[in-house]
Protein backbone atom coordinates (compact mmCIF):
# COMPACT_ATOMS: atom_id res chain seq x y z
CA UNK A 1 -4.86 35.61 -33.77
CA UNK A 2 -7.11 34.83 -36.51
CA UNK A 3 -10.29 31.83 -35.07
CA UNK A 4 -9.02 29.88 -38.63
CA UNK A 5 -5.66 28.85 -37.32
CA UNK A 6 -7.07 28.74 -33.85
CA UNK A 7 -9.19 25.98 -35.23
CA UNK A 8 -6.59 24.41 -36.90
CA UNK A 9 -4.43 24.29 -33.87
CA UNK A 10 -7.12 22.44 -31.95
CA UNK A 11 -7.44 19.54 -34.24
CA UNK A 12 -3.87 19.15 -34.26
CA UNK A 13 -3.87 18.52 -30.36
CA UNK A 14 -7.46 17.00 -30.27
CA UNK A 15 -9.30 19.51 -28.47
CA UNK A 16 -12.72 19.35 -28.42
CA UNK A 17 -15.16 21.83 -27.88
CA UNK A 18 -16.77 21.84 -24.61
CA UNK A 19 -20.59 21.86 -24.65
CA UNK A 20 -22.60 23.60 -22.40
CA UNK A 21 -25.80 21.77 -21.21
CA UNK A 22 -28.52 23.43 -19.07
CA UNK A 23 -30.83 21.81 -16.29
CA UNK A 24 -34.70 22.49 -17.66
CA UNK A 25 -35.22 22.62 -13.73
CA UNK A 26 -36.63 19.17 -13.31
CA UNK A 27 -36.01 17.34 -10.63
CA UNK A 28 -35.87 13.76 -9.69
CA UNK A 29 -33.69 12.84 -12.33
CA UNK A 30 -31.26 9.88 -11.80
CA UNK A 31 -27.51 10.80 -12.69
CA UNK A 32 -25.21 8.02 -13.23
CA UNK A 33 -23.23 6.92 -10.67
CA UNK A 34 -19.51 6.69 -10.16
CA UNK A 35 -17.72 3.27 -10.08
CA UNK A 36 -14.29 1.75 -8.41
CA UNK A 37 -12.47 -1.13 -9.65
CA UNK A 38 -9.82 -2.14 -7.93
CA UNK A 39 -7.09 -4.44 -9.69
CA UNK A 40 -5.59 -7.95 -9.08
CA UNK A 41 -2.74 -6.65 -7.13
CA UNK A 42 -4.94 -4.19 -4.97
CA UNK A 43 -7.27 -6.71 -4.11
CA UNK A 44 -4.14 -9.16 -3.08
CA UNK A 45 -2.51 -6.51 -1.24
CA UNK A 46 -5.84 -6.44 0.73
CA UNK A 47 -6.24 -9.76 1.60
CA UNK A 48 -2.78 -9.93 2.79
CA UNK A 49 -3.51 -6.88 5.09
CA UNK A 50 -6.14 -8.60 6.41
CA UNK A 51 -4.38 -11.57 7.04
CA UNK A 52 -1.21 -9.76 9.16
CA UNK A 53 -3.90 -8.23 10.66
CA UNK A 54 -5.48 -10.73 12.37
CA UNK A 55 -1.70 -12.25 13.55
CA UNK A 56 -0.09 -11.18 17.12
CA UNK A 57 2.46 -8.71 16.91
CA UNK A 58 3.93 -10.60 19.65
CA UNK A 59 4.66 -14.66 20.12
CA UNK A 60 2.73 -15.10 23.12
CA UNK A 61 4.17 -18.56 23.48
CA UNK A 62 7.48 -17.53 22.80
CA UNK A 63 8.24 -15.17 25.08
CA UNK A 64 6.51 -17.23 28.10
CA UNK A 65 8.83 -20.41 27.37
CA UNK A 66 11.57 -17.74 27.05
CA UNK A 67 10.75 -15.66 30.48
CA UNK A 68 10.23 -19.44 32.29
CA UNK A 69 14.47 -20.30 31.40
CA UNK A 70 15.49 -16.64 32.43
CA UNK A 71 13.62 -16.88 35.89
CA UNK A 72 14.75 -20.41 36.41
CA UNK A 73 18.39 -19.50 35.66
CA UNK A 74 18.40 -21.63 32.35
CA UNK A 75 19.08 -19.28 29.91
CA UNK A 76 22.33 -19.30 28.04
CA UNK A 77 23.70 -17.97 25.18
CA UNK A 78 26.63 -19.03 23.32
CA UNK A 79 29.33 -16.51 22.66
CA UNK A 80 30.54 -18.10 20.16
CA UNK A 81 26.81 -18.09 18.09
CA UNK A 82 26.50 -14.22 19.37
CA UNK A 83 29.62 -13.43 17.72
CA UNK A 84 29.00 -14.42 14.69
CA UNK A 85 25.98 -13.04 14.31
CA UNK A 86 27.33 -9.59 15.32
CA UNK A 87 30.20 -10.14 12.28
CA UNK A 88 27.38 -11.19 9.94
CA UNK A 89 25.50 -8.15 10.79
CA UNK A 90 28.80 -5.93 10.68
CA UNK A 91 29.52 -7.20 7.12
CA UNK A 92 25.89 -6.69 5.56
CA UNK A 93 25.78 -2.71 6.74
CA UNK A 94 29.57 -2.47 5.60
CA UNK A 95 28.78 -3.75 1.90
């Protein structure tokens, strides 16, 4: 391969040519340091996390009031209202 067309090829796909730089030795120089950005949807995403974060996985109140009717007896369920949600639930896994 002749270095003419090799030279040619490079400027057709932009390459540049890499150059070498040498430490003198010195130290205490200061290299520059790297930097993170984070977007508008990154930092949203975050705040959001740390929002869920600080909710109970679990309805404390919830589940008392709900434990209180099943110990006393209180507790009902309409068959009519668990049917349908069992149909509803049949027809949005059949679709």
């Amino acid at each position: 391969m002749r270095i003419g067309v090799y030279n040619q090829v490079s400027q057709v796909y932009g390459v540049q040519s890499v150059k070498k730089s040498y430490s003198s030795g010195k130290t205490g120089t200061v290299s520059p340091k790297d930097q993170i950005s984070f977007s508008g949807l990154g930092k949203d995403m975050q705040t959001a996390k740390a929002a869920l974060g600080a909710v109970p996985d679990v309805r404390e109140d919830r589940v008392k009031a709900l434990r209180e009717q099943l110990a006393s007896g209180n507790y009902e369920v309409s068959a009519e209202s668990f049917a349908d949600k069992v149909m509803a639930a049949y027809e949005a896994r059949s679709i």
